[in-house]
Protein backbone atom coordinates (compact mmCIF):
# COMPACT_ATOMS: atom_id res chain seq x y z
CA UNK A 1 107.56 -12.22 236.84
CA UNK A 2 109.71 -9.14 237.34
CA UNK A 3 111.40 -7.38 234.49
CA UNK A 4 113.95 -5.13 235.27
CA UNK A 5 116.12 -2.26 233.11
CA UNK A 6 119.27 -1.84 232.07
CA UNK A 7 121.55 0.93 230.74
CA UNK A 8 123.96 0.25 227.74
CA UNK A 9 126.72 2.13 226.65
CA UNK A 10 129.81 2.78 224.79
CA UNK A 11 133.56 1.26 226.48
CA UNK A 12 134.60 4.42 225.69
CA UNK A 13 132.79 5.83 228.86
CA UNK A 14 135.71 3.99 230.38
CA UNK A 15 139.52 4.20 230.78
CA UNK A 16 142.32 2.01 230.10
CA UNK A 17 142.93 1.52 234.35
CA UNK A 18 138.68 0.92 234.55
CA UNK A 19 139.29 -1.82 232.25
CA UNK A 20 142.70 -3.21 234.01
CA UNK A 21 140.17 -3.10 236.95
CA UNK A 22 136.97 -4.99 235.33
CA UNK A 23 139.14 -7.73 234.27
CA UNK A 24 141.09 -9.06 237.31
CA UNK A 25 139.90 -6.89 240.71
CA UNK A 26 137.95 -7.04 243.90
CA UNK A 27 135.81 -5.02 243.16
CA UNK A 28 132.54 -3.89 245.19
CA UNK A 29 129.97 -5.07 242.82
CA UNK A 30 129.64 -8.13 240.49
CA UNK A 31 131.25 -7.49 237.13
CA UNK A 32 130.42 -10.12 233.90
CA UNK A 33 133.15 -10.23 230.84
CA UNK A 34 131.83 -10.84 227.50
CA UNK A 35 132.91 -10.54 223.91
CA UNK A 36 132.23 -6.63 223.93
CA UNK A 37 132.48 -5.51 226.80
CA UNK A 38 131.27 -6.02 230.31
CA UNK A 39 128.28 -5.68 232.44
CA UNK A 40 128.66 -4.83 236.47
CA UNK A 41 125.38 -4.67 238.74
CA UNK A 42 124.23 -1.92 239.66
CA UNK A 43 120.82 -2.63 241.71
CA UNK A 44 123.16 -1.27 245.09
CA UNK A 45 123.46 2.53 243.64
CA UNK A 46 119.24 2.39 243.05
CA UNK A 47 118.07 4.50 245.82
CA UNK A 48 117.12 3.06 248.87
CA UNK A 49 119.53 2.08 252.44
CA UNK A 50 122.72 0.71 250.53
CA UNK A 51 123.01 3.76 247.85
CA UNK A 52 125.66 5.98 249.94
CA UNK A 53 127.77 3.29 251.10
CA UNK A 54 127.84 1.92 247.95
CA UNK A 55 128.70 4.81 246.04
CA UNK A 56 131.64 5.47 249.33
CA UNK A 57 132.77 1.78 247.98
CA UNK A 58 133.15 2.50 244.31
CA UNK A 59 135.38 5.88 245.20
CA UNK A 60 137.63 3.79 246.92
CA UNK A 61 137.81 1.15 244.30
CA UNK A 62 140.37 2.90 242.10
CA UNK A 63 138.01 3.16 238.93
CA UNK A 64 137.80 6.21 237.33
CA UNK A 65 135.53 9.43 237.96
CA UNK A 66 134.41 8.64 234.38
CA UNK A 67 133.03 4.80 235.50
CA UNK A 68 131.87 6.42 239.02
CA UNK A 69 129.40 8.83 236.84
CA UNK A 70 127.83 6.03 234.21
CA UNK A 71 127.42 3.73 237.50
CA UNK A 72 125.67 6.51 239.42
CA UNK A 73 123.57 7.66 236.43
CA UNK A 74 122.19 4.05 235.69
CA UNK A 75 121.55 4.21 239.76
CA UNK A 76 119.72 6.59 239.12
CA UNK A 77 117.82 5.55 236.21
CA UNK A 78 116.68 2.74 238.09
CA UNK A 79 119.28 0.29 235.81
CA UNK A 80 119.97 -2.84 237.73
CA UNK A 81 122.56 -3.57 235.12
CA UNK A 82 125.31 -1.52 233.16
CA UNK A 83 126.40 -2.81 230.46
CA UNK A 84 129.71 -1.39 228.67
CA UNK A 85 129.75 -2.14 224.55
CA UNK A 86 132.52 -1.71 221.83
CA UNK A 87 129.00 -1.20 219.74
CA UNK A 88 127.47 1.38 221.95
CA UNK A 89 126.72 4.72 221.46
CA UNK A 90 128.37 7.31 223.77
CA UNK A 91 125.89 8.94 226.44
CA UNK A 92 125.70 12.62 226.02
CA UNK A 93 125.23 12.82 229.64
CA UNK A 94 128.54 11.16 230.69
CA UNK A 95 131.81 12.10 230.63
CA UNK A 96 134.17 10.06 227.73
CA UNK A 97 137.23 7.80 229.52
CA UNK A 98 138.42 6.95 225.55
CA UNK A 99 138.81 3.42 226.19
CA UNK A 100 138.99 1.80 222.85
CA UNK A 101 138.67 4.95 221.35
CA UNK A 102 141.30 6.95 218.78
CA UNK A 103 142.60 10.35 218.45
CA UNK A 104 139.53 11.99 215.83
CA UNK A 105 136.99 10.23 218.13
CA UNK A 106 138.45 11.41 221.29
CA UNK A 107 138.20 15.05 219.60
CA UNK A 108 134.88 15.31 218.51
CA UNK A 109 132.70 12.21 219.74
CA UNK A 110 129.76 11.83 217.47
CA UNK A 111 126.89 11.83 219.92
């Protein structure tokens, strides 16, 4: 039995037009809704033969540079999943979108 990882984190890693995306596009990867958030697969962007062209797909998907850098990063954490909370803490590593976010949050995110 394999057991694989996962990378949560805050819906404020994402934007307003990520989310607009996540709930109603083609996009090139499979994408789950749930009460908090969402999880989208990320096993493509885990190194190996399909890593470039999938990160070539996600550029041209419309989501933002801000959704690009969490999917790459759990890529290359070796995350087959990424799952995007309203509970989540922020990653200090990624860049904030401020979905679901407000102004004194946006200004100094607690990390």
């Amino acid at each position: 039995m394999a057991i694989y990882a996962f990378m949560d984190i805050s819906t404020g890693h994402l934007t307003a037009e990520d989310v607009a995306l996540l709930d109603g596009a083609e996009l090139p990867f499979d994408v789950m809704r749930y009460d908090y958030g969402w999880v989208v697969s990320t096993a493509k962007l885990i190194a190996g033969p399909l890593r470039d062209g999938s990160v070539r797909d996600l550029s041209g998907s419309g989501l933002s540079t801000e959704f690009i850098a969490a999917a790459k990063l759990a890529g290359e954490r070796n995350c087959w999943l990424l799952r995007f909370d309203a509970d989540a803490d922020l990653d200090p590593d990624l860049p904030v979108g401020g979905y679901g976010m407000d102004r004194d949050q946006l200004a100094s995110p607690s990390l």
